[in-house]
PDB file of N, CA and C in Angstrom:
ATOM      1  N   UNK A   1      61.737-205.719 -92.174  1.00  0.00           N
ATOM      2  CA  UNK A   1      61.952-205.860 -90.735  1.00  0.00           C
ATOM      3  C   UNK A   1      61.621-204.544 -90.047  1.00  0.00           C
ATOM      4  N   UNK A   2      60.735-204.677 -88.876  1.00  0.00           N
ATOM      5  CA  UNK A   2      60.633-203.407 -88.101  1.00  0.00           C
ATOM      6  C   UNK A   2      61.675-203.370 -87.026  1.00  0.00           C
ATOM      7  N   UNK A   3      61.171-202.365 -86.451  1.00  0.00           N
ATOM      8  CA  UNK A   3      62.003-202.440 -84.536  1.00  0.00           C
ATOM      9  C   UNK A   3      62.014-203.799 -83.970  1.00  0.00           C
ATOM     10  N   UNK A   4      60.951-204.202 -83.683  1.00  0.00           N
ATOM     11  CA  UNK A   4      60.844-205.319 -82.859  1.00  0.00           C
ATOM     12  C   UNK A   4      61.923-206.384 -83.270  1.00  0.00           C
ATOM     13  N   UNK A   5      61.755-206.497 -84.650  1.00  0.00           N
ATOM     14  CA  UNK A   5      62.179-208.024 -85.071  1.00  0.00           C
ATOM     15  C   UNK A   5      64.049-207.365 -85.067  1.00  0.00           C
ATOM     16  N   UNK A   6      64.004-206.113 -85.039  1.00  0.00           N
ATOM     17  CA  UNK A   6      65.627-205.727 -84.793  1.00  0.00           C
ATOM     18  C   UNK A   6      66.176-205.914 -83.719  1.00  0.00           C
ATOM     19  N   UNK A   7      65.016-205.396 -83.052  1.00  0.00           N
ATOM     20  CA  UNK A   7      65.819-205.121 -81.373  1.00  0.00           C
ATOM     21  C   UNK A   7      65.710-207.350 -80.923  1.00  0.00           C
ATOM     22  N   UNK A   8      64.812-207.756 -81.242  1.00  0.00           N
ATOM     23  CA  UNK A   8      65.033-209.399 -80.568  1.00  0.00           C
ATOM     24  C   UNK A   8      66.197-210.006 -81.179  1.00  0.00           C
ATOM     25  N   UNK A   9      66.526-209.517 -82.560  1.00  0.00           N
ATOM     26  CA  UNK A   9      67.975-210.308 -83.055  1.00  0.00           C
ATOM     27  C   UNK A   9      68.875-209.780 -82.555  1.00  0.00           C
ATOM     28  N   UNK A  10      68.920-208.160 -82.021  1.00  0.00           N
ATOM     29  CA  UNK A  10      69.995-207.449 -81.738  1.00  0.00           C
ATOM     30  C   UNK A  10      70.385-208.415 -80.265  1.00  0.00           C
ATOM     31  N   UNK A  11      69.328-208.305 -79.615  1.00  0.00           N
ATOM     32  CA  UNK A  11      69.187-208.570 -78.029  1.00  0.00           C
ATOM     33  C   UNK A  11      69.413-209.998 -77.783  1.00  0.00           C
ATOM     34  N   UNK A  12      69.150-210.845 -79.194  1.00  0.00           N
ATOM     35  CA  UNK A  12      70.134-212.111 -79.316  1.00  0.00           C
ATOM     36  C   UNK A  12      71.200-212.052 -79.193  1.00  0.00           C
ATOM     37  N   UNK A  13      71.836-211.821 -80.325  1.00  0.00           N
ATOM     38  CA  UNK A  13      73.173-211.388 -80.793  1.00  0.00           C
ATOM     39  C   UNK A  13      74.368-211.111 -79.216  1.00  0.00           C
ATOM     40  N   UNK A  14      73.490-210.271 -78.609  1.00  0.00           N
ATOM     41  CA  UNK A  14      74.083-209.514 -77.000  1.00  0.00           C
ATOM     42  C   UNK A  14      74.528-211.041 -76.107  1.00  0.00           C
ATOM     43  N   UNK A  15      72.966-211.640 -76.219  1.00  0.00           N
ATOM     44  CA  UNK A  15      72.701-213.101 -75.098  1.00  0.00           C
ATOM     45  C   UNK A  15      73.411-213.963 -75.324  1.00  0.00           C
ATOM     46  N   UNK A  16      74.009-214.361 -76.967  1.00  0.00           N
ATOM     47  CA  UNK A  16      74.649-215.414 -77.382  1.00  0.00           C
ATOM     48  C   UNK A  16      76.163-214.909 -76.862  1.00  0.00           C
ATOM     49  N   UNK A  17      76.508-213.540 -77.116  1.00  0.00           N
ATOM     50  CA  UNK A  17      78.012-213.119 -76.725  1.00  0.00           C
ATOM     51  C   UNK A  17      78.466-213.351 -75.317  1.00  0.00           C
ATOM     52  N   UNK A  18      77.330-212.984 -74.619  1.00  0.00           N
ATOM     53  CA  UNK A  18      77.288-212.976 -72.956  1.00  0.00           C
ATOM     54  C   UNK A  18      77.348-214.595 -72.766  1.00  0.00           C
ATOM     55  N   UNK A  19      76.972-215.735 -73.215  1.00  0.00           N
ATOM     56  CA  UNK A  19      76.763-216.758 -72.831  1.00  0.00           C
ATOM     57  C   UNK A  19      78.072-217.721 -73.112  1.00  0.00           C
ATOM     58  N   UNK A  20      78.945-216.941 -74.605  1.00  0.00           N
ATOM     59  CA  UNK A  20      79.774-217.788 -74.777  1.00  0.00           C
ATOM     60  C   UNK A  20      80.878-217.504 -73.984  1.00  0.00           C
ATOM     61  N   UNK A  21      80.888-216.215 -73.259  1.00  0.00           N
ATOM     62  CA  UNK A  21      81.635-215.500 -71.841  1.00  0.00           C
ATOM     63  C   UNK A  21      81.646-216.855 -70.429  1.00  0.00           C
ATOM     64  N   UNK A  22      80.723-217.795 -70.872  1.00  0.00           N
ATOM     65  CA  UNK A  22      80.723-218.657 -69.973  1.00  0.00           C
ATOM     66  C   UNK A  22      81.828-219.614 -70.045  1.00  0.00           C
ATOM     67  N   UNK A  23      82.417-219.386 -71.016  1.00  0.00           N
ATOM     68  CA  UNK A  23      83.836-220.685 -71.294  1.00  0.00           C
ATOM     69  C   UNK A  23      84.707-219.912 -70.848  1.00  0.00           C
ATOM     70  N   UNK A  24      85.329-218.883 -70.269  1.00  0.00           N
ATOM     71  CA  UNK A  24      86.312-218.670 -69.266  1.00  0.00           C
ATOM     72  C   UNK A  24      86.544-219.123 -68.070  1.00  0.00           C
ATOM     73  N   UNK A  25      85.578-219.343 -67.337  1.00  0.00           N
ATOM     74  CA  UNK A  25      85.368-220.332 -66.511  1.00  0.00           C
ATOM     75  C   UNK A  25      85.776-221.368 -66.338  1.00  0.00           C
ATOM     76  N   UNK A  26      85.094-222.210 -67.004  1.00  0.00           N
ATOM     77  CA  UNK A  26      86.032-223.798 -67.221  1.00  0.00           C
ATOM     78  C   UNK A  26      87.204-223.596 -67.681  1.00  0.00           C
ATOM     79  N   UNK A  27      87.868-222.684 -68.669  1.00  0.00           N
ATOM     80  CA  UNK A  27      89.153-222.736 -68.872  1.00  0.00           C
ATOM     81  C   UNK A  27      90.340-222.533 -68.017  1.00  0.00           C
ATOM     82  N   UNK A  28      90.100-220.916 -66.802  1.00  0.00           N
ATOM     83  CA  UNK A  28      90.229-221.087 -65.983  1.00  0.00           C
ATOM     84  C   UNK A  28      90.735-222.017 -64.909  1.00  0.00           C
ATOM     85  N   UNK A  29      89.548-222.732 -64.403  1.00  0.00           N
ATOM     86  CA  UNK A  29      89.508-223.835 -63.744  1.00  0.00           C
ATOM     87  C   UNK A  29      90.391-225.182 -64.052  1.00  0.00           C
ATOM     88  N   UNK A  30      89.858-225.121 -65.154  1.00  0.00           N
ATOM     89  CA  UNK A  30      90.977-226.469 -65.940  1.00  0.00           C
ATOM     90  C   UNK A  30      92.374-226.586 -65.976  1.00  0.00           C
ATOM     91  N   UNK A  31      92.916-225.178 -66.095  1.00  0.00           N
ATOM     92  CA  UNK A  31      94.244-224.780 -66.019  1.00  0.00           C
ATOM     93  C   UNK A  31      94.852-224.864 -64.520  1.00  0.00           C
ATOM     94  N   UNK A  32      94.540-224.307 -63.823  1.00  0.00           N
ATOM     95  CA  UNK A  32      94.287-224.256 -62.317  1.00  0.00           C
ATOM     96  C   UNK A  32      94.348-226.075 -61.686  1.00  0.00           C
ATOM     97  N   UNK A  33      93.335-226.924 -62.217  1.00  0.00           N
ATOM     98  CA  UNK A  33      93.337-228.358 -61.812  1.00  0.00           C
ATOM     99  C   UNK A  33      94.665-228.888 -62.705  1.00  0.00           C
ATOM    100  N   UNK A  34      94.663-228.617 -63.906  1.00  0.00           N
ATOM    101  CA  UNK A  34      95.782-229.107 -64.073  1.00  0.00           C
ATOM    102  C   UNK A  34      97.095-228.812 -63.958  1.00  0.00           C
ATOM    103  N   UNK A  35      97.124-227.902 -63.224  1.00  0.00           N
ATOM    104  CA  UNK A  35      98.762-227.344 -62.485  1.00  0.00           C
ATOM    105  C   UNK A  35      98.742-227.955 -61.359  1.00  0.00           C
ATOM    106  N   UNK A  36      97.527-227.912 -60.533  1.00  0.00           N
ATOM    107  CA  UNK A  36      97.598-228.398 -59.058  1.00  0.00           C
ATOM    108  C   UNK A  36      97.818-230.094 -59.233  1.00  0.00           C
ATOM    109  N   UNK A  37      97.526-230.989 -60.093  1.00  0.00           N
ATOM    110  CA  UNK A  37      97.568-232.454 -60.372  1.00  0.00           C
ATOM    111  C   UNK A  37      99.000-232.506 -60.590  1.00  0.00           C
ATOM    112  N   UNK A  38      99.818-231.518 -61.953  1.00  0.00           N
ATOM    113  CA  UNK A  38     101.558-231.658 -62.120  1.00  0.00           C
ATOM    114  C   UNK A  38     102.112-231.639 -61.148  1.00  0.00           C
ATOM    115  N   UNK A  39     101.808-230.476 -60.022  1.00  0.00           N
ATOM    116  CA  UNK A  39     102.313-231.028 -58.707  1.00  0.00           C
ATOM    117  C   UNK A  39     102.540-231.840 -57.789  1.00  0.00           C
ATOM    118  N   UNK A  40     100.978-232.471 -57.861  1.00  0.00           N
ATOM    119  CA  UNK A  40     101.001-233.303 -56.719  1.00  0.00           C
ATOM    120  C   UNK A  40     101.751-234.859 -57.602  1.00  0.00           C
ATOM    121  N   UNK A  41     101.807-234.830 -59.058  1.00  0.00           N
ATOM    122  CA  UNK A  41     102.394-235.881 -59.159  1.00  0.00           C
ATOM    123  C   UNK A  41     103.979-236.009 -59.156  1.00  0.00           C
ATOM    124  N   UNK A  42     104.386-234.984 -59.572  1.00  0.00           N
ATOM    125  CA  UNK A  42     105.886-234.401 -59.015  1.00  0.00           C
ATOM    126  C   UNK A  42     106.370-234.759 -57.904  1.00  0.00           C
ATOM    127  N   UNK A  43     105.257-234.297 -56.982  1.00  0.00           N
ATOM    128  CA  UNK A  43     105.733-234.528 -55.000  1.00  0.00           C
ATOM    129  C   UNK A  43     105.222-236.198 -55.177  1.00  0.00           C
ATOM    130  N   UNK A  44     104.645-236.950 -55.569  1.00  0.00           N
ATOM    131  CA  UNK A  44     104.110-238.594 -55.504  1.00  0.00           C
ATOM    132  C   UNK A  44     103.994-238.862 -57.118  1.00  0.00           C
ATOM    133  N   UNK A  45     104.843-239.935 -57.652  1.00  0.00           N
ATOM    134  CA  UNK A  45     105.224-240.105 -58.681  1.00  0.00           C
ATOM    135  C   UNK A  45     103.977-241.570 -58.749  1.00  0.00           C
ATOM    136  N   UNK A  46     103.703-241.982 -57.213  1.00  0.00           N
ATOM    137  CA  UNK A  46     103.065-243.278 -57.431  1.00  0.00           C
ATOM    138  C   UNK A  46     102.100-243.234 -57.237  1.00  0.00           C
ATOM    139  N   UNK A  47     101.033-241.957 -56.912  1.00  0.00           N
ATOM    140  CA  UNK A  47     100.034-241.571 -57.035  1.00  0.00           C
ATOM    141  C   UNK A  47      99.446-241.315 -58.440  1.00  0.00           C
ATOM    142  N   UNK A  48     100.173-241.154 -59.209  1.00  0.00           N
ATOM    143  CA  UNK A  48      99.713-240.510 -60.464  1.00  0.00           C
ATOM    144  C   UNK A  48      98.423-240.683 -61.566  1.00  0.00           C
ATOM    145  N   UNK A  49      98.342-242.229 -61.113  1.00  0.00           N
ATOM    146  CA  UNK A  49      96.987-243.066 -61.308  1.00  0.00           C
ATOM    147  C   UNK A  49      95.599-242.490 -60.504  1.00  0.00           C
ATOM    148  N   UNK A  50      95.564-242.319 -59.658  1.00  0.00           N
ATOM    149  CA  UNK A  50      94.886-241.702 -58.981  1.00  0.00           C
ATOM    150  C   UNK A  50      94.401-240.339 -59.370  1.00  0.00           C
ATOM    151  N   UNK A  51      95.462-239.506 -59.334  1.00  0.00           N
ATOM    152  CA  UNK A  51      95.499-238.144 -59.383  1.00  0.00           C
ATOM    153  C   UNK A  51      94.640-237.960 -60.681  1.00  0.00           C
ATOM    154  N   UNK A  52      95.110-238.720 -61.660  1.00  0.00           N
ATOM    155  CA  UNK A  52      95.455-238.019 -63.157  1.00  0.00           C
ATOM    156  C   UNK A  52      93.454-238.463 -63.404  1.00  0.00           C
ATOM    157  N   UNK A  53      92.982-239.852 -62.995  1.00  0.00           N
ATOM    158  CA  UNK A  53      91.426-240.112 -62.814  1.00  0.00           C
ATOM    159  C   UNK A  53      91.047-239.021 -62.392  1.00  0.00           C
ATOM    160  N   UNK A  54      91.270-238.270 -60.945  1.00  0.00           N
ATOM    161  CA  UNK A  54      90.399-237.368 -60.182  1.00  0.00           C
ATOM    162  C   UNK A  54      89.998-235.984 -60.937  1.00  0.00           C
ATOM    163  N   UNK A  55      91.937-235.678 -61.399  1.00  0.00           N
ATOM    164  CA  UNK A  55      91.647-234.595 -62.209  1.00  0.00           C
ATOM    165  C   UNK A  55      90.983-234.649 -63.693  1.00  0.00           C
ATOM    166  N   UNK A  56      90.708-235.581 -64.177  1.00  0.00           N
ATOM    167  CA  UNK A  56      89.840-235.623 -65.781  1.00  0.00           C
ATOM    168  C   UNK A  56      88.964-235.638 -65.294  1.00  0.00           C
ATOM    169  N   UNK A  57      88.302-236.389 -64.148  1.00  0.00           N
ATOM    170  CA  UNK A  57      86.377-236.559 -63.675  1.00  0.00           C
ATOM    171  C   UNK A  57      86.151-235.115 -63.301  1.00  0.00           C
ATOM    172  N   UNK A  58      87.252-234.128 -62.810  1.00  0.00           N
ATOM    173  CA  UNK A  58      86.472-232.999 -62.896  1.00  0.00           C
ATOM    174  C   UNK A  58      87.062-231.956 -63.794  1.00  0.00           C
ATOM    175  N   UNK A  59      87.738-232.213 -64.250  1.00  0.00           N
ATOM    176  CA  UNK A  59      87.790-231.357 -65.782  1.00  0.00           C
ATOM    177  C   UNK A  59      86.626-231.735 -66.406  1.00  0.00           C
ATOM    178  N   UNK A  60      86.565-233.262 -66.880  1.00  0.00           N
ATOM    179  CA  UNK A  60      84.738-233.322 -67.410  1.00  0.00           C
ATOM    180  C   UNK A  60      83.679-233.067 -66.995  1.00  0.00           C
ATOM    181  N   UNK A  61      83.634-232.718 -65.448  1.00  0.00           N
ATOM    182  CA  UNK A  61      82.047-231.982 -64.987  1.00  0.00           C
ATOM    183  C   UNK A  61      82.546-230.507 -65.121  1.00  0.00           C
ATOM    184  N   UNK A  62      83.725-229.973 -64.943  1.00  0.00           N
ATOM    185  CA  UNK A  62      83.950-228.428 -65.062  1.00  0.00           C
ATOM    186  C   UNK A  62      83.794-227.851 -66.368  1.00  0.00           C
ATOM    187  N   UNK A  63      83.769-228.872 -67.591  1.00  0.00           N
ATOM    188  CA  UNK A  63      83.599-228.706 -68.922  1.00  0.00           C
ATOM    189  C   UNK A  63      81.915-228.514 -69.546  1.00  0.00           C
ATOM    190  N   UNK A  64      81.129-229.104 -68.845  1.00  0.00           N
ATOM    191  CA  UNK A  64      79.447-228.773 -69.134  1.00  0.00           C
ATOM    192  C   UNK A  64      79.445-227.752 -69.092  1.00  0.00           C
ATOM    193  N   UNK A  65      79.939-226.445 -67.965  1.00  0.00           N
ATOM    194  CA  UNK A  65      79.376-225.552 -68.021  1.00  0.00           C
ATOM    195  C   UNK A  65      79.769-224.143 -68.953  1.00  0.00           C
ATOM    196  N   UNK A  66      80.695-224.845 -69.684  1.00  0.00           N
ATOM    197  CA  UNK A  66      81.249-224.054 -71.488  1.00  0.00           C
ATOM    198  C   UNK A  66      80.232-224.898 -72.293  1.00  0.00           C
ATOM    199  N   UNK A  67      80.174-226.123 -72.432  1.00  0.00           N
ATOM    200  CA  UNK A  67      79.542-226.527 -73.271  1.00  0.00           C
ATOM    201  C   UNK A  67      78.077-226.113 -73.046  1.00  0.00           C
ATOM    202  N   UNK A  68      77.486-225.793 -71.942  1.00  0.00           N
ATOM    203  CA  UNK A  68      75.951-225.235 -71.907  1.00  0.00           C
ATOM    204  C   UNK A  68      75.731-223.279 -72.488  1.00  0.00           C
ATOM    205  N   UNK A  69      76.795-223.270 -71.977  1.00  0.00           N
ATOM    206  CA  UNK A  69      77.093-221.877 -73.064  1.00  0.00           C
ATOM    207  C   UNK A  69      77.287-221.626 -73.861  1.00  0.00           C
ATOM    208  N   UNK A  70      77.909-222.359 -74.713  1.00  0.00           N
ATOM    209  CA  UNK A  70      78.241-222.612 -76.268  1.00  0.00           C
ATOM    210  C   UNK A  70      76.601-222.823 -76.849  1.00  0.00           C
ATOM    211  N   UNK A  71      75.697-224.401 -76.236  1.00  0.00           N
ATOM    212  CA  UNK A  71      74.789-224.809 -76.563  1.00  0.00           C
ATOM    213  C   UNK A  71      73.230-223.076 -76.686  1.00  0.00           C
ATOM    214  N   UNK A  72      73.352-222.794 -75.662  1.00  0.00           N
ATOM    215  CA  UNK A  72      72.701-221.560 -75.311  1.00  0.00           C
ATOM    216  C   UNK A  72      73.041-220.099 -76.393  1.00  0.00           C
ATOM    217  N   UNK A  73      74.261-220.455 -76.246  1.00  0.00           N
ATOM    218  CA  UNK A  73      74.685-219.633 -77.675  1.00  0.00           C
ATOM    219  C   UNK A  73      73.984-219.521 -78.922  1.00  0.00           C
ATOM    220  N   UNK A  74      74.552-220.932 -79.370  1.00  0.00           N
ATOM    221  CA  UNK A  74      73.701-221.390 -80.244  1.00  0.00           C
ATOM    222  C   UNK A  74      72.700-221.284 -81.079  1.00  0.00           C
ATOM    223  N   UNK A  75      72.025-221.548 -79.180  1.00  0.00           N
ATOM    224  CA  UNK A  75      69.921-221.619 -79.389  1.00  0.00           C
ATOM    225  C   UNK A  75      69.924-219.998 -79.832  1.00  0.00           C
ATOM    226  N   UNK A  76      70.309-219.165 -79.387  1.00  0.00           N
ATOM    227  CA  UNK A  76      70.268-217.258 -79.601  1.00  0.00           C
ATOM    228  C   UNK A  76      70.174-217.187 -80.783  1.00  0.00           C
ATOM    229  N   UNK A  77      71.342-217.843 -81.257  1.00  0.00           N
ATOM    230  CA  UNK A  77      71.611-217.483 -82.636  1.00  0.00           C
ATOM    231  C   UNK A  77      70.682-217.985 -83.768  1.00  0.00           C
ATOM    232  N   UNK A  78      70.582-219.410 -83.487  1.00  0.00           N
ATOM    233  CA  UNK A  78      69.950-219.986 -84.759  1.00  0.00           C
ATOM    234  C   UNK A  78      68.501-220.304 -84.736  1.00  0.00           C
ATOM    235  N   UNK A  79      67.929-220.165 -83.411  1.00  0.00           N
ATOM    236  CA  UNK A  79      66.413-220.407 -83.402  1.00  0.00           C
ATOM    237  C   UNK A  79      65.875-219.329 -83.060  1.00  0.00           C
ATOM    238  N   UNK A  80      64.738-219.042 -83.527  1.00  0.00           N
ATOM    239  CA  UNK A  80      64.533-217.519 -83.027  1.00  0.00           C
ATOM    240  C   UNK A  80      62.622-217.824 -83.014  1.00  0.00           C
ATOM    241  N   UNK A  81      62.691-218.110 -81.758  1.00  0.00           N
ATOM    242  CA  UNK A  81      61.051-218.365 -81.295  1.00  0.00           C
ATOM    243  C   UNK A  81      60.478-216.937 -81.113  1.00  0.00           C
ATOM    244  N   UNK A  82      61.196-216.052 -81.103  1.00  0.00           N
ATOM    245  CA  UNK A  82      60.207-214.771 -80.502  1.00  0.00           C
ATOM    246  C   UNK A  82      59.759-214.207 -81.903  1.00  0.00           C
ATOM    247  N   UNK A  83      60.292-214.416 -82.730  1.00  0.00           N
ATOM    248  CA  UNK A  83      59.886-213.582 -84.243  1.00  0.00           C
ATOM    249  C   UNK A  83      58.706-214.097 -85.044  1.00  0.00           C
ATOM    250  N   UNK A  84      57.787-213.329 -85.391  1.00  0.00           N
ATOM    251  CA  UNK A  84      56.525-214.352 -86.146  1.00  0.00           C
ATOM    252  C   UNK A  84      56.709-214.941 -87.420  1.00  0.00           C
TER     253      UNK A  84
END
């Protein structure tokens, strides 16, 4: 192995760490929606049907964007198109 093929795994290695930095975010968020939903079903006990739908449809779109970081991760790690 020379420089090159060091520095593109190194400079992987960096991209995959930085990318899996993307799941704080959704975790974040998720925590956050699901405190604000315990509430509102607390204050409306007969809402809860409602609530509890709204908050999973966007816990599951707030969740792609860990899972595209994880996926991106991944790609850093295990495919390595730049190396001959």
């Amino acid at each position: 192995m020379d420089f090159n093929e060091n520095f593109i795994l190194g400079c992987s290695a960096i991209g995959a760490g930085l990318a899996v930095i993307a799941g704080i975010g959704p975790g974040v968020g998720q925590g956050i929606a699901a405190g604000h939903a315990a509430a509102a079903v607390g204050r409306n006990p007969g809402a809860q049907s409602k609530v509890m739908t709204t908050m999973l449809l966007g816990q599951a779109v707030a969740e792609t964007t860990g899972l595209y970081g994880l996926l991106v991760a991944i790609l850093l790690l295990f495919v390595k198109p730049l190396l001959p």
